[in-house]
N, C-alpha and C. Protein backbone atom coordinates (compact mmCIF):
# COMPACT_ATOMS: atom_id res chain seq x y z
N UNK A 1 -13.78 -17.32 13.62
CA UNK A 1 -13.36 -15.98 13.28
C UNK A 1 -11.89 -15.93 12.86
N UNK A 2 -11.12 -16.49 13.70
CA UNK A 2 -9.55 -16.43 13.13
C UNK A 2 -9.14 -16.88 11.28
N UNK A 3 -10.10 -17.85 11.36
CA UNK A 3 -9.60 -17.97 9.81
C UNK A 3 -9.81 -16.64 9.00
N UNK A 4 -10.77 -16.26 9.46
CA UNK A 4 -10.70 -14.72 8.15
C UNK A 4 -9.83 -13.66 8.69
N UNK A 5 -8.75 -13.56 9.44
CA UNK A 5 -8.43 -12.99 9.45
C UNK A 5 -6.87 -12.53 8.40
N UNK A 6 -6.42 -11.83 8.61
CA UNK A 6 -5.18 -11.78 7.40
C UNK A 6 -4.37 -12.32 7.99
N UNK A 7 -3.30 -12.45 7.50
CA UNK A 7 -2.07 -13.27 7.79
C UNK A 7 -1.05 -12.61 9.24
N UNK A 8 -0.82 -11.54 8.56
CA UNK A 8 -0.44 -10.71 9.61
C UNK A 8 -1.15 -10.12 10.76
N UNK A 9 -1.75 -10.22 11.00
CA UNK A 9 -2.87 -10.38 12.14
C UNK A 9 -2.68 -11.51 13.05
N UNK A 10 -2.92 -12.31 12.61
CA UNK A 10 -3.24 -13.74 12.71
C UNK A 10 -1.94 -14.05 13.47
N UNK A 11 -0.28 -13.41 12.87
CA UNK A 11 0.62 -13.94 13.42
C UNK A 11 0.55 -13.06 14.88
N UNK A 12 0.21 -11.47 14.79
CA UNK A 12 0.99 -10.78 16.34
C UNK A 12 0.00 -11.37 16.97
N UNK A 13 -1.40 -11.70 16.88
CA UNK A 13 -2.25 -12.02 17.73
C UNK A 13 -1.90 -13.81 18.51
N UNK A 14 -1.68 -14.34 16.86
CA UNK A 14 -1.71 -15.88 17.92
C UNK A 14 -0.02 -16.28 17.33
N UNK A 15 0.84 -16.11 16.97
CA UNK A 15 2.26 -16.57 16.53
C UNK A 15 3.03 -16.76 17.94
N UNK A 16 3.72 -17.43 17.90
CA UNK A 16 5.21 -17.61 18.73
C UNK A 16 5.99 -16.55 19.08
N UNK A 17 6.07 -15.85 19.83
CA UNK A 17 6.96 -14.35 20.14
C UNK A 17 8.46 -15.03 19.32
N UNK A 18 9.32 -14.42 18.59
CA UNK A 18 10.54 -14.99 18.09
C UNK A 18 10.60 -15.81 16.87
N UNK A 19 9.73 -16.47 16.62
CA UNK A 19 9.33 -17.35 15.54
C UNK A 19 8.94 -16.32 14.21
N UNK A 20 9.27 -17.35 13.01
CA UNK A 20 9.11 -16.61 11.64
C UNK A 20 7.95 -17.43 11.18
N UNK A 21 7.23 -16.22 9.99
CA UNK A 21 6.20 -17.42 9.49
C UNK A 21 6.36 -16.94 8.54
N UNK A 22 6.59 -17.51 7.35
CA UNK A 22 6.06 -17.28 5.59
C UNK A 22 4.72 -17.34 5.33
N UNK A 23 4.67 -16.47 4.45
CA UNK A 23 3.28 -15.87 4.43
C UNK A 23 3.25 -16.04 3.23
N UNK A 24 2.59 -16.99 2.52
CA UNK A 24 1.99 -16.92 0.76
C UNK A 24 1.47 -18.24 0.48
N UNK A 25 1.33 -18.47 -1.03
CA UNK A 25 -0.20 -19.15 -1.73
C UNK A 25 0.76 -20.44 -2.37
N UNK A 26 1.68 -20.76 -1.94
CA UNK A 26 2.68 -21.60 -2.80
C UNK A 26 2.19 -21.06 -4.34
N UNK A 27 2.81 -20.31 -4.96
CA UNK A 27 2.51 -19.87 -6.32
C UNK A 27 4.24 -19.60 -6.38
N UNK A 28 4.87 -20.89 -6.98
CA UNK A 28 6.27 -20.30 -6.92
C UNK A 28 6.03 -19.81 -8.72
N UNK A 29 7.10 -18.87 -8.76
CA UNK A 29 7.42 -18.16 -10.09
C UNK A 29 8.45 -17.58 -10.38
N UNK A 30 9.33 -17.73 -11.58
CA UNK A 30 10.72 -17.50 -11.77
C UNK A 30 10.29 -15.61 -11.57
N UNK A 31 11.47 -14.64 -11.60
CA UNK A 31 11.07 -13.54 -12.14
C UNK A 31 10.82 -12.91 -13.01
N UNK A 32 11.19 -13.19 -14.29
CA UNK A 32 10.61 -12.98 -15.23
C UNK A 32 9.06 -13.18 -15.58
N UNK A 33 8.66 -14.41 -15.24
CA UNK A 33 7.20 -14.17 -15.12
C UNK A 33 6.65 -13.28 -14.53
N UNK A 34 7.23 -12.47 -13.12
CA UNK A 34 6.15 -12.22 -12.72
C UNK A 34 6.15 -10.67 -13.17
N UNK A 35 7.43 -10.35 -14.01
CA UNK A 35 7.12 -8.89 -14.90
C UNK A 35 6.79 -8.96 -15.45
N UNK A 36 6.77 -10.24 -16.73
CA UNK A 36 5.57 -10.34 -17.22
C UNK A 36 3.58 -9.71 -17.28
N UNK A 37 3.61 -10.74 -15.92
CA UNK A 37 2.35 -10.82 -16.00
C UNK A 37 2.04 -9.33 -15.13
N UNK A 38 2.83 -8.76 -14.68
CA UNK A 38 2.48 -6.89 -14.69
C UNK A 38 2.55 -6.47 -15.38
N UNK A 39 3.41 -6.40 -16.43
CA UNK A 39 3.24 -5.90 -17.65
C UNK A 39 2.13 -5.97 -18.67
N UNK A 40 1.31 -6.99 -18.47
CA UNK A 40 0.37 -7.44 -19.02
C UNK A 40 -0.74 -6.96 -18.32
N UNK A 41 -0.78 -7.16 -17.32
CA UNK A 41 -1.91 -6.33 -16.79
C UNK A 41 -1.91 -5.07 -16.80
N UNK A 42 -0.62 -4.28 -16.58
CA UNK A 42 -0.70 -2.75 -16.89
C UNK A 42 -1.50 -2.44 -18.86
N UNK A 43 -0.90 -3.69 -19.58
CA UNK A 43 -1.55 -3.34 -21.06
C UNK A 43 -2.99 -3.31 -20.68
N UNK A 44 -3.82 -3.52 -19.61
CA UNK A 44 -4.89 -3.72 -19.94
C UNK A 44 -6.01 -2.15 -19.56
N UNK A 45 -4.92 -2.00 -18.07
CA UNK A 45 -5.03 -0.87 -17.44
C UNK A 45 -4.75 0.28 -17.61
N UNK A 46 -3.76 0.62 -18.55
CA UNK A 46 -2.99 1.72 -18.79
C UNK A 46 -2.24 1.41 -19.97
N UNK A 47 -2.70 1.39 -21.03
CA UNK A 47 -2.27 1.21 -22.40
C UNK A 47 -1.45 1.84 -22.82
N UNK A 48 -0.27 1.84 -23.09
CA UNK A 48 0.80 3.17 -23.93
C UNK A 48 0.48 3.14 -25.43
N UNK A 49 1.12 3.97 -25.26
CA UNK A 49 0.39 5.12 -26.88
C UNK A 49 1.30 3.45 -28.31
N UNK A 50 0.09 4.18 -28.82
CA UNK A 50 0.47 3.34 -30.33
C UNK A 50 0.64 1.79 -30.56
N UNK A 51 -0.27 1.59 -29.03
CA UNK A 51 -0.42 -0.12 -29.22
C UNK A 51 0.95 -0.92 -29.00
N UNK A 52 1.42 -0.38 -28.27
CA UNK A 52 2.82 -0.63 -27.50
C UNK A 52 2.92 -1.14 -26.64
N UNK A 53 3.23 -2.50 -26.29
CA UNK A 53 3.34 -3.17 -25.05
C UNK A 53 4.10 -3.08 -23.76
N UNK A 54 4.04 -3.15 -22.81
CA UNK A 54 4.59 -2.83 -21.41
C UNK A 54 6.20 -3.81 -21.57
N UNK A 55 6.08 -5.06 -22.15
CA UNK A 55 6.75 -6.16 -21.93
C UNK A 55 7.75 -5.58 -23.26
N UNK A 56 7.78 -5.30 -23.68
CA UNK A 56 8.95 -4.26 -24.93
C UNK A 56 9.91 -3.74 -24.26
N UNK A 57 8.99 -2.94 -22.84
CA UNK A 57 9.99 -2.36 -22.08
C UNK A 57 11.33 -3.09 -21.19
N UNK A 58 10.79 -4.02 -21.69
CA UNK A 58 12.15 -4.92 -20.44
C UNK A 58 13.46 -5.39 -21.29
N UNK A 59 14.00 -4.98 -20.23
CA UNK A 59 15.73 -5.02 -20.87
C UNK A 59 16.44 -6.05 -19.68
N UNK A 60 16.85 -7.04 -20.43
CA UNK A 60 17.73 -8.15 -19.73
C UNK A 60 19.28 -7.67 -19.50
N UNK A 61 20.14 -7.76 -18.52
CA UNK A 61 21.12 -7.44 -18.09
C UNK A 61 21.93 -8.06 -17.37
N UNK A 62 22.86 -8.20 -17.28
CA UNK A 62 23.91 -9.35 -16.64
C UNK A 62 23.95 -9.46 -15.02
N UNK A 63 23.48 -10.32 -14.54
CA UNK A 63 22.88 -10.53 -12.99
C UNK A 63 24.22 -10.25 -12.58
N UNK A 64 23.62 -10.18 -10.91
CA UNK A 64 24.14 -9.58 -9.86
C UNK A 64 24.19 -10.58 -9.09
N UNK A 65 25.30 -10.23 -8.30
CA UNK A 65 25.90 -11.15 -7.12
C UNK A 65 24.45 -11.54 -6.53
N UNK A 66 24.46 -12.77 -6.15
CA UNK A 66 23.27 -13.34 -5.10
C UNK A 66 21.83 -12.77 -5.90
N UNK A 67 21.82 -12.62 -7.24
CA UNK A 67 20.15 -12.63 -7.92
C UNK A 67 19.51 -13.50 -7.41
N UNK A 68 18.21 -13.18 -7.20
CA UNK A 68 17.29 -14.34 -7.05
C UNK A 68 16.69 -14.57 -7.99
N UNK A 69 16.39 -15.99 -8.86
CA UNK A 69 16.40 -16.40 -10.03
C UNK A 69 14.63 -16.47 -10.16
N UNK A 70 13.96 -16.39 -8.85
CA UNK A 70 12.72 -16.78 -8.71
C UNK A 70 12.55 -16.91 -7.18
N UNK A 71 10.81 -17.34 -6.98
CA UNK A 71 10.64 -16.91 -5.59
C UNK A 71 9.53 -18.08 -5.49
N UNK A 72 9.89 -18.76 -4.23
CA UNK A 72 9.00 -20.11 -3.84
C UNK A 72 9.53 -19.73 -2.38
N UNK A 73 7.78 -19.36 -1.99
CA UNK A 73 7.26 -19.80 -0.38
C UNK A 73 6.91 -20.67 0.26
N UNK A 74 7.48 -21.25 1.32
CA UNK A 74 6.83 -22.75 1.76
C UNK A 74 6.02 -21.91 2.83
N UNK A 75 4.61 -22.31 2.73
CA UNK A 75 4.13 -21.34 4.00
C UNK A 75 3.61 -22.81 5.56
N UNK A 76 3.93 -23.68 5.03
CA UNK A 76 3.45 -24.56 5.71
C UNK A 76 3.55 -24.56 7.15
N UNK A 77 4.44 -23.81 7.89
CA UNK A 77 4.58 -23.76 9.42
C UNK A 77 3.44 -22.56 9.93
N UNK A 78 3.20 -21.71 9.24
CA UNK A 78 2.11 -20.70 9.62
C UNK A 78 0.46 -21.44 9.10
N UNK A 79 0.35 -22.32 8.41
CA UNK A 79 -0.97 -23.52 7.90
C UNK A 79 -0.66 -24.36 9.33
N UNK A 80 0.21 -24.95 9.30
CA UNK A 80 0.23 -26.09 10.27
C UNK A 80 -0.06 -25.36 11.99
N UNK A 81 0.45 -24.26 12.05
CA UNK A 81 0.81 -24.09 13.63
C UNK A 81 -0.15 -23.14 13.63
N UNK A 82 -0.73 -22.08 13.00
CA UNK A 82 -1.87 -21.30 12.76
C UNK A 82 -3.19 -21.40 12.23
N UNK A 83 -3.05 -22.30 11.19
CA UNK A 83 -4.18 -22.87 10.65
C UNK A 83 -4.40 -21.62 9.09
N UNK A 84 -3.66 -20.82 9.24
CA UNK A 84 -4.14 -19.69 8.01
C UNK A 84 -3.52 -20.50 6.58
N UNK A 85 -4.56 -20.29 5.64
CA UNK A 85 -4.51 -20.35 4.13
C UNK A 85 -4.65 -19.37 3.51
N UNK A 86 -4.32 -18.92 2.22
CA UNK A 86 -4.76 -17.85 1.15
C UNK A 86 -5.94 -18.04 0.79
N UNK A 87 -6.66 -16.77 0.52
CA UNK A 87 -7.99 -16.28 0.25
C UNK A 87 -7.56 -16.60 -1.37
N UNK A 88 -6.65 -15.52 -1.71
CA UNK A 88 -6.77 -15.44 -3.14
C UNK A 88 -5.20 -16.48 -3.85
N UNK A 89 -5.79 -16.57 -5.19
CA UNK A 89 -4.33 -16.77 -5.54
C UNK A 89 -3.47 -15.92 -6.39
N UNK A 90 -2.10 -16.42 -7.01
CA UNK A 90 -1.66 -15.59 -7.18
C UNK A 90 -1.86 -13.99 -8.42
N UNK A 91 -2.33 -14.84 -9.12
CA UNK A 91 -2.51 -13.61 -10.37
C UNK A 91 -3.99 -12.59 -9.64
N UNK A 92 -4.81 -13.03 -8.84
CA UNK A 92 -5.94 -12.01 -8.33
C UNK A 92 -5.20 -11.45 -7.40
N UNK A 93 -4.63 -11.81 -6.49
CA UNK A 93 -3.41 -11.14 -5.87
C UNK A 93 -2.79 -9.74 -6.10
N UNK A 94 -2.01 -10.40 -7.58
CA UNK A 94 -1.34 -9.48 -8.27
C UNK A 94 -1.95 -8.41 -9.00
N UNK A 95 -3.08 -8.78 -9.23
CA UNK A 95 -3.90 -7.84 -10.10
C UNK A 95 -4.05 -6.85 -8.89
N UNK A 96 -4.82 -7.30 -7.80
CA UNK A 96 -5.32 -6.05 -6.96
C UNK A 96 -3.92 -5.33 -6.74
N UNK A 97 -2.65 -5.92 -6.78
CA UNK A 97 -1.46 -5.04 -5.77
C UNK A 97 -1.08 -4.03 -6.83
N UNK A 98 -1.50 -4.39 -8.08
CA UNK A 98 -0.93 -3.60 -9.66
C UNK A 98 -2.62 -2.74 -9.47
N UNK A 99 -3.94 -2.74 -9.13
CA UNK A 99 -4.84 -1.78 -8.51
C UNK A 99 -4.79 -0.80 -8.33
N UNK A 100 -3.97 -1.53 -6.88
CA UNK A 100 -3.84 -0.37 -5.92
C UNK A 100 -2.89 0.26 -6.54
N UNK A 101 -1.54 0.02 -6.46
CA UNK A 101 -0.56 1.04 -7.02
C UNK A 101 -1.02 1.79 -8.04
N UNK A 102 -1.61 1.64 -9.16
CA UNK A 102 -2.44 3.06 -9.91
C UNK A 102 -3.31 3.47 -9.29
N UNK A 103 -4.02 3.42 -8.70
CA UNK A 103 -5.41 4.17 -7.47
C UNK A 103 -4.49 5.29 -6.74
N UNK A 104 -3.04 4.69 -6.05
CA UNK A 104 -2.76 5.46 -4.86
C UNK A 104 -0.81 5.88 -5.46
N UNK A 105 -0.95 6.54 -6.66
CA UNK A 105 0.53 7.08 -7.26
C UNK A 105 0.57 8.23 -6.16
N UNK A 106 -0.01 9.05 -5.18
CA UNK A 106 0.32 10.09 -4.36
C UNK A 106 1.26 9.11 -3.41
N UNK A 107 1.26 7.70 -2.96
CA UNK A 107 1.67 7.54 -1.93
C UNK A 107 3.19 7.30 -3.13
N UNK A 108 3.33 6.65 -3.91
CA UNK A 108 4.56 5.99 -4.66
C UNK A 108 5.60 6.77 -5.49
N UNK A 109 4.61 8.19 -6.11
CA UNK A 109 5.59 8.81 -7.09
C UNK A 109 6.43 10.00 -6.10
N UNK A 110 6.20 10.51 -5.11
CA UNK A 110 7.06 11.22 -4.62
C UNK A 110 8.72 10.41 -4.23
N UNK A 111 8.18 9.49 -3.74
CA UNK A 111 9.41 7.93 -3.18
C UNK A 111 10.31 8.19 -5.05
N UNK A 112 9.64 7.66 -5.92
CA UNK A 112 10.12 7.43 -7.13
C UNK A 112 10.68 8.87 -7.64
N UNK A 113 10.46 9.99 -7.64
CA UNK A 113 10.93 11.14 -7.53
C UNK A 113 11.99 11.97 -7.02
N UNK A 114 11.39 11.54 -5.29
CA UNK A 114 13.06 12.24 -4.85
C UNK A 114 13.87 11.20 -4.14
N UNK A 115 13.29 9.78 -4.21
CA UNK A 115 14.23 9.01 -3.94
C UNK A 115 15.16 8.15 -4.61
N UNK A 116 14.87 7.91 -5.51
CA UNK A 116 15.01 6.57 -6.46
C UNK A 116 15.05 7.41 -7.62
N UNK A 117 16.30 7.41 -8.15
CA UNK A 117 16.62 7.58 -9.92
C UNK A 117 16.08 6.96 -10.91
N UNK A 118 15.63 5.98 -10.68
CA UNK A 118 15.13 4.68 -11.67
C UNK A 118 16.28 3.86 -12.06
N UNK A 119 17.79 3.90 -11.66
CA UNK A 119 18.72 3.30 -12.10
C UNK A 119 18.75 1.70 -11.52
N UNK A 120 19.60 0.80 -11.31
CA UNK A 120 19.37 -0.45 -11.34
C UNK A 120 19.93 -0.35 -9.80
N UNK A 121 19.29 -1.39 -9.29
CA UNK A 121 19.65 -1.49 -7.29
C UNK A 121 20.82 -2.48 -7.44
N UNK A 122 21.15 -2.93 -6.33
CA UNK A 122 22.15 -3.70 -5.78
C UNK A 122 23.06 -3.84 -6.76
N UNK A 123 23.54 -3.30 -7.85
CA UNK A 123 25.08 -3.99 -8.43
C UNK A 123 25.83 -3.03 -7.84
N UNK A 124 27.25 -3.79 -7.61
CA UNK A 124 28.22 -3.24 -7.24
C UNK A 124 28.91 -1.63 -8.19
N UNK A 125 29.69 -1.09 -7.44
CA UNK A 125 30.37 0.08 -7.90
C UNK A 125 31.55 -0.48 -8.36
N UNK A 126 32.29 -0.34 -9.17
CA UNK A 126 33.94 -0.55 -9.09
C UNK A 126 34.61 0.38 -8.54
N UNK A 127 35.66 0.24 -7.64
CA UNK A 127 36.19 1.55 -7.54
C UNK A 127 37.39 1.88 -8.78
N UNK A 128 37.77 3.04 -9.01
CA UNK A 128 38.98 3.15 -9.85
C UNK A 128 39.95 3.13 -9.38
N UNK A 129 41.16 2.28 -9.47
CA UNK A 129 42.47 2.73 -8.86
C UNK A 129 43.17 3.65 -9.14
């Protein structure tokens, strides 16, 4: 039974009180790919007008202190000491999480509304002297 269970499960039930576990499919990927391949799947899901691609929309900009250039999980201490593996990999993954987020915009667009401007996160302010 434990193997089917999810990851997070799996850790409060049987993990190390204090201990960390990484949780993923070793699917490392720079970031750009992986807007990419949302972008691409949104073309499939939600087409913009006039045959216009999602990936048009992206605008490159001069990184920020401590960018992360890409993202690689070693999940091997939660395999080894838990025994859990990924069900899916990464692009079925991604497809369902790009799913759900159009299924459930009541939970996301209010956040995006009155929280979030759409402007860019973590770069610094200058102050003026």
């Amino acid at each position: 039974m434990w193997r089917t269970m999810y990851a997070l499960e799996l850790v409060v039930r049987q993990g190390r009180p204090g201990e960390s576990y990484n949780i993923g499919a070793r699917a490392e990927r720079c970031n750009v790919a992986v807007v990419e391949r949302i972008c691409d799947l949104l073309d499939g899901r939600r087409p913009r007008e006039l045959g216009r691609r999602y990936r048009d929309l992206i605008a490159f900009v001069p990184d920020r202190p401590g960018h992360d250039r890409r993202y690689a999980i070693d999940p091997s201490k939660i395999e080894r000491e838990l025994g859990w593996k990924p069900r899916l990999g990464f692009d079925e993954g991604l497809s369902m999480t790009v799913d759900w987020y159009l299924a459930n915009r009541w939970w996301w667009e209010p956040i995006r509304h009155l929280r979030h401007s759409g402007t860019r996160l973590g770069e610094r302010q200058r102050r003026l002297a």
